[in-house]
Protein backbone atom coordinates (compact mmCIF):
# COMPACT_ATOMS: atom_id res chain seq x y z
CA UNK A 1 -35.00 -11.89 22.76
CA UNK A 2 -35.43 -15.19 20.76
CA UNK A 3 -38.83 -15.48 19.24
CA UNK A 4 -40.16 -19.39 18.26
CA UNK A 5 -41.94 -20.30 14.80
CA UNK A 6 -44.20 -22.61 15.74
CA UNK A 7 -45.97 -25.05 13.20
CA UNK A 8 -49.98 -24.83 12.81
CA UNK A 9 -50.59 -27.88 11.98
CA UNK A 10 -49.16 -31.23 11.25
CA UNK A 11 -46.83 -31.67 8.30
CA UNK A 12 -43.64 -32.33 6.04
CA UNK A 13 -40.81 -29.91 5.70
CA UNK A 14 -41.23 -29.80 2.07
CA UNK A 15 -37.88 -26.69 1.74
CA UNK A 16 -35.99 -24.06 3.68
CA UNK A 17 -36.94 -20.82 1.88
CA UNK A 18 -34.40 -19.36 4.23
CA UNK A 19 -30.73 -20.25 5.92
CA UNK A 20 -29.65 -19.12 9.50
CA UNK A 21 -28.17 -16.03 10.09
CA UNK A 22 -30.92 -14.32 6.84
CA UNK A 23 -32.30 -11.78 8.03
CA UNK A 24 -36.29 -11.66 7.84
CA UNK A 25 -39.02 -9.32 7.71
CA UNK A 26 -42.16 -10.16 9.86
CA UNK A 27 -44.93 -11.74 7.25
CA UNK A 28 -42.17 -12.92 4.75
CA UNK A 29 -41.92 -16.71 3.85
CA UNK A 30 -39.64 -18.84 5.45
CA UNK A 31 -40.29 -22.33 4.69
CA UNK A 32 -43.01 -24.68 3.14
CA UNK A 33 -44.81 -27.41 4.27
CA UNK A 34 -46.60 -29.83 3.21
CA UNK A 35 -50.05 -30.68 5.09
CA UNK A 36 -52.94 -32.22 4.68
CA UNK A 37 -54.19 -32.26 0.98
CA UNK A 38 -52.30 -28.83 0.76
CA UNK A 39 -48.95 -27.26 0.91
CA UNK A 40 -48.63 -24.96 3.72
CA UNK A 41 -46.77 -21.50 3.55
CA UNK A 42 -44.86 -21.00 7.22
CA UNK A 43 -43.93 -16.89 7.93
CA UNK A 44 -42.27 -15.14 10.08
CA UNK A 45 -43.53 -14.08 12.86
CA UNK A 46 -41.39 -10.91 13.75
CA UNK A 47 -38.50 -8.39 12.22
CA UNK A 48 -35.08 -10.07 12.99
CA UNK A 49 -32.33 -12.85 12.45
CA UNK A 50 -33.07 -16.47 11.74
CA UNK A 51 -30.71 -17.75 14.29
CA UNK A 52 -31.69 -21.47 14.37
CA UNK A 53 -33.43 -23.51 11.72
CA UNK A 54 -34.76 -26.59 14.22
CA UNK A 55 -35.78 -29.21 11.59
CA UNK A 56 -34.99 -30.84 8.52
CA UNK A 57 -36.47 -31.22 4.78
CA UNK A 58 -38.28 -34.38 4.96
CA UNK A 59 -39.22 -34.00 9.05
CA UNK A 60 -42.54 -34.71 9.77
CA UNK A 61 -43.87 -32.73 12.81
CA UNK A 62 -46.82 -32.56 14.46
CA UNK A 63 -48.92 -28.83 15.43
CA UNK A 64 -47.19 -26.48 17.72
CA UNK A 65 -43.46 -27.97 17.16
CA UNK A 66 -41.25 -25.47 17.43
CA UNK A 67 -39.39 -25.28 13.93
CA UNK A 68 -37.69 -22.52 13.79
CA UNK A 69 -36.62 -19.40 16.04
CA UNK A 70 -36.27 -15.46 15.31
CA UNK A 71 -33.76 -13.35 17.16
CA UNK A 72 -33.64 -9.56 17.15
CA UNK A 73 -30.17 -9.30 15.13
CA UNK A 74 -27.17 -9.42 17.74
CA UNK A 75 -27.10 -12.80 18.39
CA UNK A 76 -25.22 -15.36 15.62
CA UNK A 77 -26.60 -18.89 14.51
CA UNK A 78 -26.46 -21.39 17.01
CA UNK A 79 -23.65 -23.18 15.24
CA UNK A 80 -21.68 -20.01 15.10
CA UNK A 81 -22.07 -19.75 18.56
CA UNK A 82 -20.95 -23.11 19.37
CA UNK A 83 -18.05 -22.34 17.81
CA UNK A 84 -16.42 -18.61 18.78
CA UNK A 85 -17.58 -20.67 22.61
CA UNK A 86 -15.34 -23.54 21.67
CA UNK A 87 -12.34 -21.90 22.86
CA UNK A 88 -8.64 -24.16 21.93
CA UNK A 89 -7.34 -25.78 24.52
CA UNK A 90 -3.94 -23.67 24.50
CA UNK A 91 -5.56 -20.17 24.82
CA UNK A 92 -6.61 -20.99 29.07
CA UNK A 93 -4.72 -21.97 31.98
CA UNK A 94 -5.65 -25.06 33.21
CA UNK A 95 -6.81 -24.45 36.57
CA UNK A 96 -9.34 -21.95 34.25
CA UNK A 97 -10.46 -25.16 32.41
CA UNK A 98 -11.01 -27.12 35.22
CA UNK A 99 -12.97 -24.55 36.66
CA UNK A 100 -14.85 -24.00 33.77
CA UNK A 101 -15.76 -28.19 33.45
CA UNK A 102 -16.70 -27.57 37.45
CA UNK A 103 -19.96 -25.62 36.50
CA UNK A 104 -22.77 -26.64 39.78
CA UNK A 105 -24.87 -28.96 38.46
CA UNK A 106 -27.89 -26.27 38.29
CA UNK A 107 -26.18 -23.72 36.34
CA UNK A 108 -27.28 -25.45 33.15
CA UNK A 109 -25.17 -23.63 29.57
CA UNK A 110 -27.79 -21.66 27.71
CA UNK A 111 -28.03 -23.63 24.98
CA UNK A 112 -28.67 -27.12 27.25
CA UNK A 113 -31.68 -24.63 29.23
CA UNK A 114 -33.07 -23.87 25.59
CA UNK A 115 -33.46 -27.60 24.88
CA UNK A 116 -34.57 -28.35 28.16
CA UNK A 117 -37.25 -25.72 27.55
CA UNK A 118 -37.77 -27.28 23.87
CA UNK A 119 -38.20 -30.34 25.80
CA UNK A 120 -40.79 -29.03 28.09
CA UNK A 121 -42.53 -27.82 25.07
CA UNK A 122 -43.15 -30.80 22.99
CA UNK A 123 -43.81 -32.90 26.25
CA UNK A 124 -46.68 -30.69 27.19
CA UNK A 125 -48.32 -30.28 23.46
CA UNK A 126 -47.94 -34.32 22.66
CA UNK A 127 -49.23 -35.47 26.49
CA UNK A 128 -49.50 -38.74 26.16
CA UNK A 129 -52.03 -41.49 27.53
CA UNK A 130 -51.29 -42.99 31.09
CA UNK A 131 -50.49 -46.53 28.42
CA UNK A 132 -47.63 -45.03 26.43
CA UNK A 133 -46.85 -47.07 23.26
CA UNK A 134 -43.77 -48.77 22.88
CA UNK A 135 -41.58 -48.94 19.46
CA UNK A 136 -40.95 -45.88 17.20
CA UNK A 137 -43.47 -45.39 14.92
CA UNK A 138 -42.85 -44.77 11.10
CA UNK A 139 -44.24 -42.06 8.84
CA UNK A 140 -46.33 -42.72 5.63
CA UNK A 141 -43.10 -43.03 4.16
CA UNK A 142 -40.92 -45.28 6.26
CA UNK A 143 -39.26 -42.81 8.33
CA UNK A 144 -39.04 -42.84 11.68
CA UNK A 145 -40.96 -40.62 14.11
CA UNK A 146 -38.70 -38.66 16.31
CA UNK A 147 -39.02 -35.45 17.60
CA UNK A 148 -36.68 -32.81 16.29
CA UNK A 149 -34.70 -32.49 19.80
CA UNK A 150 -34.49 -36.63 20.05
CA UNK A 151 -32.92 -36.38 16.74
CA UNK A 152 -29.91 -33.92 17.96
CA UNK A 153 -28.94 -35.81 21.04
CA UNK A 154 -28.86 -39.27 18.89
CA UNK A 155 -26.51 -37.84 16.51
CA UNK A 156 -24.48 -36.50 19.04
CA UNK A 157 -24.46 -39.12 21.29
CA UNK A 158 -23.79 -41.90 18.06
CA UNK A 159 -27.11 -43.66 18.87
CA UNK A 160 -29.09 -45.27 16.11
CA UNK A 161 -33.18 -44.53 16.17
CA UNK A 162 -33.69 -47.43 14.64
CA UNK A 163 -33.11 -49.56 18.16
CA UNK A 164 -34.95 -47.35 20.06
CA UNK A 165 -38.56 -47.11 21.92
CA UNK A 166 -40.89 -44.96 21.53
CA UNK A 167 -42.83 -43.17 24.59
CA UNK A 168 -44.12 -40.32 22.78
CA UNK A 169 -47.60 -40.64 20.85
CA UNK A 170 -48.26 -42.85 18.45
CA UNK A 171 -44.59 -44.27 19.29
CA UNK A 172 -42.43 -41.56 18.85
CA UNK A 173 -39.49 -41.02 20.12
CA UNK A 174 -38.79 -38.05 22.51
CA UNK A 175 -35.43 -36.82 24.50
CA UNK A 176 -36.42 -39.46 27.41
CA UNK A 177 -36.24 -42.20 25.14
CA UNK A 178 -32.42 -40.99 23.44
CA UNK A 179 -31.53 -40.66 27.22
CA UNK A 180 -32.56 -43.56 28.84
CA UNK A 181 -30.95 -45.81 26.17
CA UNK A 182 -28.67 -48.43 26.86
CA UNK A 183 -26.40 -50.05 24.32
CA UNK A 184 -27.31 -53.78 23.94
CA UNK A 185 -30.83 -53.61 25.44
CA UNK A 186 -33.64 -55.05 23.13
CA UNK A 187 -36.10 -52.51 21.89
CA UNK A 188 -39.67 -52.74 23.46
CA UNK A 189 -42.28 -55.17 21.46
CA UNK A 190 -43.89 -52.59 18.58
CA UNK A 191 -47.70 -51.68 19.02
CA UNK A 192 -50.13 -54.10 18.13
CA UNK A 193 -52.24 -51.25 16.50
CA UNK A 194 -51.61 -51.78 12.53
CA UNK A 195 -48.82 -48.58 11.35
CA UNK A 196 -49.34 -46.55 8.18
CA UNK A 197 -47.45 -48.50 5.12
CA UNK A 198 -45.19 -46.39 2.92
CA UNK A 199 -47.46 -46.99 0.20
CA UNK A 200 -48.97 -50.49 -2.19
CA UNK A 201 -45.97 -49.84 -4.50
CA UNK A 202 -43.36 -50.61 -1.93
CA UNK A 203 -44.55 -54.35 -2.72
CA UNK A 204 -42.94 -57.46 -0.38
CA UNK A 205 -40.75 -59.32 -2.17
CA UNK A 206 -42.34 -60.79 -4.97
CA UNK A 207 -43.84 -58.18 -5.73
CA UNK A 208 -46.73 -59.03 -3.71
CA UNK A 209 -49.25 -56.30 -2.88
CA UNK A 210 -52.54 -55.99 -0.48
CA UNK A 211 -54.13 -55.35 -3.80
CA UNK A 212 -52.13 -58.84 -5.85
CA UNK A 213 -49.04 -59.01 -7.57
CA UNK A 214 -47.75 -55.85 -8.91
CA UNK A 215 -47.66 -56.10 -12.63
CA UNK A 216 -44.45 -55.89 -14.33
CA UNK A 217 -43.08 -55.91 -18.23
CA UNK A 218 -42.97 -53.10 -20.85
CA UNK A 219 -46.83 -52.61 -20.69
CA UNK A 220 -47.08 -50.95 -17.31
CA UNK A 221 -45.26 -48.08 -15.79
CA UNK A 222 -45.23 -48.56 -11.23
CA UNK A 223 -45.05 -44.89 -9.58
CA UNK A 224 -44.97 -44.24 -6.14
CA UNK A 225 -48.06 -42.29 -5.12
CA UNK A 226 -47.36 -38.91 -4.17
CA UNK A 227 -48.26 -37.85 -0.35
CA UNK A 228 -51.06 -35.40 -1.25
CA UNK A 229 -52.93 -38.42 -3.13
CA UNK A 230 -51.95 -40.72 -0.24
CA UNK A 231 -53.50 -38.26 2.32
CA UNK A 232 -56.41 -38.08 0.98
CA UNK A 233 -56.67 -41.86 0.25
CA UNK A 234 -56.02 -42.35 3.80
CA UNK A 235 -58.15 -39.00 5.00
CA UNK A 236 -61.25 -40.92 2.62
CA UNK A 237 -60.81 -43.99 3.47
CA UNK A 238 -60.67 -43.41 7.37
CA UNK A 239 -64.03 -41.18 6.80
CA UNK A 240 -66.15 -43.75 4.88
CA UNK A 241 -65.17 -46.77 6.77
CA UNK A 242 -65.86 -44.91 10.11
CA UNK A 243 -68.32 -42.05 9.56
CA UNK A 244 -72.67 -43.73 9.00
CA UNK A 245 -73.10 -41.24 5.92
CA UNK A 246 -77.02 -40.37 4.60
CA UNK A 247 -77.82 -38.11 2.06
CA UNK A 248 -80.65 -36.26 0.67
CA UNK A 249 -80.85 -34.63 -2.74
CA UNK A 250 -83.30 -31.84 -3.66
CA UNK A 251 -83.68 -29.62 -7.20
CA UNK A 252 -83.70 -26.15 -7.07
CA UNK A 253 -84.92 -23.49 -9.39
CA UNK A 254 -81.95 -21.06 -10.01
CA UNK A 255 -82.89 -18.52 -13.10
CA UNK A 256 -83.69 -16.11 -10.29
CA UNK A 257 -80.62 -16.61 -8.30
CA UNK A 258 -78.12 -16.16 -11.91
CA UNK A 259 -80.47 -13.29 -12.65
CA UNK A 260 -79.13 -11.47 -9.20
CA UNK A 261 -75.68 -12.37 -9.75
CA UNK A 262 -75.69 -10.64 -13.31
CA UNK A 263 -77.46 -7.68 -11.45
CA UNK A 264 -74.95 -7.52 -8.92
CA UNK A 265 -71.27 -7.82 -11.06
CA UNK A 266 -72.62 -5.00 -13.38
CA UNK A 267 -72.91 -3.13 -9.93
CA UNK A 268 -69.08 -4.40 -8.96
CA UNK A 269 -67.71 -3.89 -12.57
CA UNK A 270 -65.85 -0.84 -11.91
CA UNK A 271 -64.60 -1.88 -8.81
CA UNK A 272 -63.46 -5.00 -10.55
CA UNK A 273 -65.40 -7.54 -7.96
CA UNK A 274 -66.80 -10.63 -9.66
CA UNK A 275 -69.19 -12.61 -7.79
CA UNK A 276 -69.65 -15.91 -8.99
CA UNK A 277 -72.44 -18.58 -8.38
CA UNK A 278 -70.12 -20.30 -6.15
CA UNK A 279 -69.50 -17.77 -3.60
CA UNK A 280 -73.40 -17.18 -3.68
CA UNK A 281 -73.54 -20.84 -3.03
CA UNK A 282 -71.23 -20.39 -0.05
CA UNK A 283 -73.74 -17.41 1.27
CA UNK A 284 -76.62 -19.39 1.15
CA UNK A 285 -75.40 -22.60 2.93
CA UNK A 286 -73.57 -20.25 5.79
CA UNK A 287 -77.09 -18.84 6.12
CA UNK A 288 -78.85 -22.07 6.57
CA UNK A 289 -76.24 -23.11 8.54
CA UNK A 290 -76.75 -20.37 10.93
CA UNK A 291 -80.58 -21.66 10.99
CA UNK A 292 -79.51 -25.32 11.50
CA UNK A 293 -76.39 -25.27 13.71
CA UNK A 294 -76.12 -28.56 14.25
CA UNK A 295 -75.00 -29.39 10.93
CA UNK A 296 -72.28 -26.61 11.99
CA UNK A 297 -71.22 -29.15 14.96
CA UNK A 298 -68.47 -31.55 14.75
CA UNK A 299 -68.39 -34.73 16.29
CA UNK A 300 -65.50 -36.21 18.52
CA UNK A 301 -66.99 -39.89 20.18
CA UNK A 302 -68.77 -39.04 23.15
CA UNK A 303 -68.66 -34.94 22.74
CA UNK A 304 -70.44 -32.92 20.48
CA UNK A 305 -68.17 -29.79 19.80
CA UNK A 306 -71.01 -26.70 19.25
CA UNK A 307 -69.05 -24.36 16.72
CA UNK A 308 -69.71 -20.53 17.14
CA UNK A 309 -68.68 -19.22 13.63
CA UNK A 310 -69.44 -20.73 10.46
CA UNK A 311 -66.54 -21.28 8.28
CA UNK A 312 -67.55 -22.94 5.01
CA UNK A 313 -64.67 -25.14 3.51
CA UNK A 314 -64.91 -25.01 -0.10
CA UNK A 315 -63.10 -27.84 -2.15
CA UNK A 316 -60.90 -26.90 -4.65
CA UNK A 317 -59.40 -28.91 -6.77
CA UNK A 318 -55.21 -28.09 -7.41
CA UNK A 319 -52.54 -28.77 -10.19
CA UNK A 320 -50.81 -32.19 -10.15
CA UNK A 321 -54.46 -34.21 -9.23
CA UNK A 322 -54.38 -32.38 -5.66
CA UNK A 323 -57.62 -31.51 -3.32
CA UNK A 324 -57.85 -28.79 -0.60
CA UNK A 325 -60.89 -27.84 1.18
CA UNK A 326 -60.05 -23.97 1.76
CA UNK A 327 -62.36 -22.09 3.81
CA UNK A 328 -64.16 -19.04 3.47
CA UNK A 329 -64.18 -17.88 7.57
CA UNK A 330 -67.39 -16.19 9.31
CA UNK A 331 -69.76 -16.65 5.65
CA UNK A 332 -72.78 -16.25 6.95
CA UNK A 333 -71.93 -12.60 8.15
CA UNK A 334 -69.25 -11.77 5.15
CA UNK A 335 -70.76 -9.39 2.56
CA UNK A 336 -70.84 -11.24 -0.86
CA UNK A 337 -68.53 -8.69 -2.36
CA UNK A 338 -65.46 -9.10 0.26
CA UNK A 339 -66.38 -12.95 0.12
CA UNK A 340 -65.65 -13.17 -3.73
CA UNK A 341 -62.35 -11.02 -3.08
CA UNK A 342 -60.61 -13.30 -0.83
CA UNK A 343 -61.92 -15.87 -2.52
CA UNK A 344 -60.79 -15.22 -5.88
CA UNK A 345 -57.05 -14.16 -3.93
CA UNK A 346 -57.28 -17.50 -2.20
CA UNK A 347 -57.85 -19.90 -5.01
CA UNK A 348 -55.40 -18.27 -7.09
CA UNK A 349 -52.81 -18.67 -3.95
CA UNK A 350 -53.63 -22.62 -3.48
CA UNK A 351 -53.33 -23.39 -7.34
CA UNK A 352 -50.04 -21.43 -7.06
CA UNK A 353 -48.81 -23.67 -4.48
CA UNK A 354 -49.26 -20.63 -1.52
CA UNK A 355 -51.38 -21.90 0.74
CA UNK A 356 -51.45 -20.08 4.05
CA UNK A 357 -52.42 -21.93 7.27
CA UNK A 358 -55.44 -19.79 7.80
CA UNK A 359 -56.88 -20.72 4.37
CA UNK A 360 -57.09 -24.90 5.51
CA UNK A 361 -58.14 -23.89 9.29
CA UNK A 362 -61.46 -24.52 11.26
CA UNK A 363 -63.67 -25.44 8.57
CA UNK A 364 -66.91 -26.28 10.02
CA UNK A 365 -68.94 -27.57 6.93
CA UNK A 366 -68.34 -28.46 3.14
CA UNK A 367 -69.40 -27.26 0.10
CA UNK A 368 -67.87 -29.04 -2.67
CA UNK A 369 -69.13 -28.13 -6.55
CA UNK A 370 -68.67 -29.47 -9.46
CA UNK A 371 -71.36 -27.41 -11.85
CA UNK A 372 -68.14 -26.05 -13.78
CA UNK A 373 -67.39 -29.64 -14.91
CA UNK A 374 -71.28 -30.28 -16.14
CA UNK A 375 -71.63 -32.85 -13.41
CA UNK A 376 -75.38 -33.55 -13.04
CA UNK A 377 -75.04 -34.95 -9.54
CA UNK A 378 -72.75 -36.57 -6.95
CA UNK A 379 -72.44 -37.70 -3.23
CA UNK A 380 -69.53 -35.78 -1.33
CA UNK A 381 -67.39 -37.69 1.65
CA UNK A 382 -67.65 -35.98 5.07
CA UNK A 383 -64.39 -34.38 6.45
CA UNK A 384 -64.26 -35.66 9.59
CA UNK A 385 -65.26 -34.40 12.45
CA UNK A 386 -67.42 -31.91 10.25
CA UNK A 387 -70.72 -33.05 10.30
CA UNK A 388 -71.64 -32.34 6.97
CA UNK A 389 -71.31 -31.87 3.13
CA UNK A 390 -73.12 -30.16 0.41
CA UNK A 391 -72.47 -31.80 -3.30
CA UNK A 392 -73.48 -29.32 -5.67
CA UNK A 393 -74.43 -30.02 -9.97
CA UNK A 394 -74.60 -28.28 -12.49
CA UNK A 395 -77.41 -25.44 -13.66
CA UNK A 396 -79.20 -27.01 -16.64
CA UNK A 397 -81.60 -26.19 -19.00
CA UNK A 398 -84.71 -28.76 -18.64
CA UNK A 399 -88.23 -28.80 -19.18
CA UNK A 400 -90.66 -27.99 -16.63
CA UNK A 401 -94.20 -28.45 -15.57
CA UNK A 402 -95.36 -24.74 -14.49
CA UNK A 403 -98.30 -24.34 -11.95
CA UNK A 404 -100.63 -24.02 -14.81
CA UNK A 405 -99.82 -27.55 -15.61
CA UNK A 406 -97.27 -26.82 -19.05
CA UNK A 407 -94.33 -27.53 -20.38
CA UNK A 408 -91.50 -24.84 -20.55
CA UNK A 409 -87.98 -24.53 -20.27
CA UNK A 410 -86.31 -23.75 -16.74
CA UNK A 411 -83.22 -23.99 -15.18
CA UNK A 412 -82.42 -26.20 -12.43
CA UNK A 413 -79.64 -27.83 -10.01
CA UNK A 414 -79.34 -30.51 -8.21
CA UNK A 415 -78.02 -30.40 -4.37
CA UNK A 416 -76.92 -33.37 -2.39
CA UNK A 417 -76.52 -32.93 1.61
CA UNK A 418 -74.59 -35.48 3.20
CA UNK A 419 -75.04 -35.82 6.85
CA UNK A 420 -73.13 -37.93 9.66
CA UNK A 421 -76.40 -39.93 10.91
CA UNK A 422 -74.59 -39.83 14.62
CA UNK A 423 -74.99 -35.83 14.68
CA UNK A 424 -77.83 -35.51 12.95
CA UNK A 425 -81.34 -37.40 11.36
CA UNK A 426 -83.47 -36.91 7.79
CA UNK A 427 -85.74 -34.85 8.40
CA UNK A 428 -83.42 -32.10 10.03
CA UNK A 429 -81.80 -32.53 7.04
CA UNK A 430 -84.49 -32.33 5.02
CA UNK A 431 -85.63 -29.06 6.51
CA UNK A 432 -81.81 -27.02 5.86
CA UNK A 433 -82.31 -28.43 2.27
CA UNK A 434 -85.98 -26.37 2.11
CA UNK A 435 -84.00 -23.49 3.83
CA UNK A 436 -81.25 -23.61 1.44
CA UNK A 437 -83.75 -23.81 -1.75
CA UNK A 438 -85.54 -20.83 -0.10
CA UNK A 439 -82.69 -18.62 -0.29
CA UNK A 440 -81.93 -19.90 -3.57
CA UNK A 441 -85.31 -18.80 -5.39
CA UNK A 442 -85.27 -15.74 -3.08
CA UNK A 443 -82.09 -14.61 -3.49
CA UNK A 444 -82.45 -11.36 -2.05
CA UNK A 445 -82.28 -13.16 1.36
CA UNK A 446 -78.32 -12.92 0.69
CA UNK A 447 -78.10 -9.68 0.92
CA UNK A 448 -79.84 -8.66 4.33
């Protein structure tokens, strides 16, 4: 029996690590795409043949698209099939072909049930609003939106996407739209709602941008902007412009927290765990997260969405001038050892370019650090619809006033919450900043 590979999240066919008709273990890598901020490892999800490969490089499909489907060895790619089915014309009697053409109406071929059931699928993940949108949309990139089904038909059927309508969300165009088409009709009036632009280098002529005249000459080199930058231009932009950020900044003394850390990896060193101040970081904030949930909530317009497990989404930055936010799941109850593990094994996967879809799923908060680049202090954007963001300095050497009223030398860091002011207010925020510093100078706390 046929088993689909459905898609996580949305993305880009970035490359077919497999052809139809491989055979595949259950866990091995099939394909890669690219997501948000990240490129996205897709596996297989069972022992077999891959009989049908559903999409192409350069697609762009949203969560839950079927993309791909597993069968259990005795069946041959769908195009094989289609062939050894396509019979010539000389090998049956006639009155057998006409038979054969005179199939009732609701004895559907396999293949035509499949799609129908594709169909049926897509139509039921992409439900869209009682006011459909008319014209296809395009991607980032100038293609057009069309789901992977839509596609098929149009080909086979001669049609070009580029005069059709879209019904589907955000304008794309489903089977309905390839079916219902009629040659020499005029193509519904686009949305009004502004569409994503390929990007400011694709100038009008002229080169005329949003941002001036492009320059030209010997002087200046013009690049396209690759789609992980553009992502999280967009992913920024969208979160600044539409999220009321606040912040709050405290210092925190953390010789005793680096003094536990050192007492703890001379513990690990034969088991060859290293925990570093980072994943202690991670610890602490999970903790206080756990004592201030509602940092832990996300925000979606008139809902609050109450989170039950804290997943801390650390930002890491990747090769190439690339950001992911990769999260460490369930943090507050992890044990710091198993924490810095998968850790370590998941930062070394993203910076390889092996991200898997659980390591870029259901972040709830942000912790984003940038103490290994001697960064004093900074302001981190929100990821939408988290509700929060920790910005995290450096530890540095300064001098202190002790309680007895002189000078030393201590060593310090600076923290920075920022806070969507629709989920939550200062002085909340203010009081997980005292937690957090707490747990910090008491850094015992991490390990009950």
């Amino acid at each position: 029996m046929a088993q689909d590979i459905t898609l996580s999240m949305d993305g880009m066919l970035l490359n077919w690590l497999k052809d139809a008709g491989d055979t595949v273990k259950k866990g091995e890598i099939i394909a890669e795409f690219e997501a948000d901020k990240a490129t996205v490892e897709v596996e297989a999800t069972a022992d077999g043949v891959l009989s049908e490969l559903l999409i192409e490089v350069g697609d762009e499909v949203n969560e839950g698209t079927v993309i791909a489907r597993i069968g259990d060895g005795g069946e041959a790619p769908a195009e094989e099939e289609a062939e050894e089915d396509e019979a010539p014309a000389d090998e049956a009697p006639a009155d057998e072909a006409a038979e054969e053409e005179e199939a009732p109406a609701d004895e559907a071929p396999a293949d035509e049930a499949a799609e129908e059931e594709e169909e049926a699928e897509e139509e039921a993940e992409e439900e869209a609003p009682a006011a459909r949108q008319n014209g296809a949309a395009t991607t980032p990139d100038g293609r057009i939106k069309v789901s992977p089904l839509a596609r098929r038909i149009a080909e086979e059927k001669g049609i070009d996407l580029a005069q059709l309508s879209g019904s589907g969300p955000g304008g794309r165009i489903v089977k309905a739209d390839v079916e219902s088409y009629e040659p020499g009709a005029a193509p519904a009036a686009a949305p009004s709602a502004p569409t994503a632009k390929p990007s400011t280098a694709a100038a009008a002529p002229g080169g005329l941008t949003s941002y001036g005249k492009l320059p030209t000459g010997d002087d200046v080199e013009v690049v396209d902007i690759p789609r992980m930058r553009r992502l999280i231009a967009e992913g920024t932009i969208r979160s600044f412009t539409t999220t009321p950020h606040f912040y709050v900044t405290v210092e925190v003394d953390v010789e005793p927290l680096l003094a536990l850390r050192k007492q703890i990896n001379d513990m690990l060193t034969e088991e060859g765990i290293k925990v570093s101040v980072n994943d202690m970081l991670v610890k602490a904030a999970a903790l206080s997260l756990r004592a201030y949930p509602n940092l832990n909530n996300h925000y979606y317009g008139d809902k609050i969405v109450r989170n039950k497990r804290v997943n801390v989404a650390i930002a890491v930055a990747l090769p190439d001038n690339g950001l992911a936010n990769l999260v460490s799941p369930d943090a507050d109850s992890s044990a710091l050892a198993s924490m810095a593990s998968y850790h370590k094994q998941m930062f070394e996967d993203a910076r390889n370019g092996k991200i898997k879809p659980e390591y870029v799923r259901g972040g709830t908060f942000l912790v984003s650090n940038l103490g290994p680049y001697d960064v004093e202090s900074f302001s981190a954007i929100i990821d939408p619809p988290m509700a929060g963001a920790l910005a995290v300095g450096a530890a540095q050497r300064v001098p202190i006033v002790t309680e007895d009223d002189t000078l030393a030398i201590g060593t310090r860091m600076k923290m920075t919450l920022s806070i969507d002011h629709r989920v939550s207010d200062g002085a909340e925020g203010a009081q997980f900043l005292q937690h957090l510093r707490g747990l910090i100078e008491n850094p015992m706390r991490l390990l009950v």
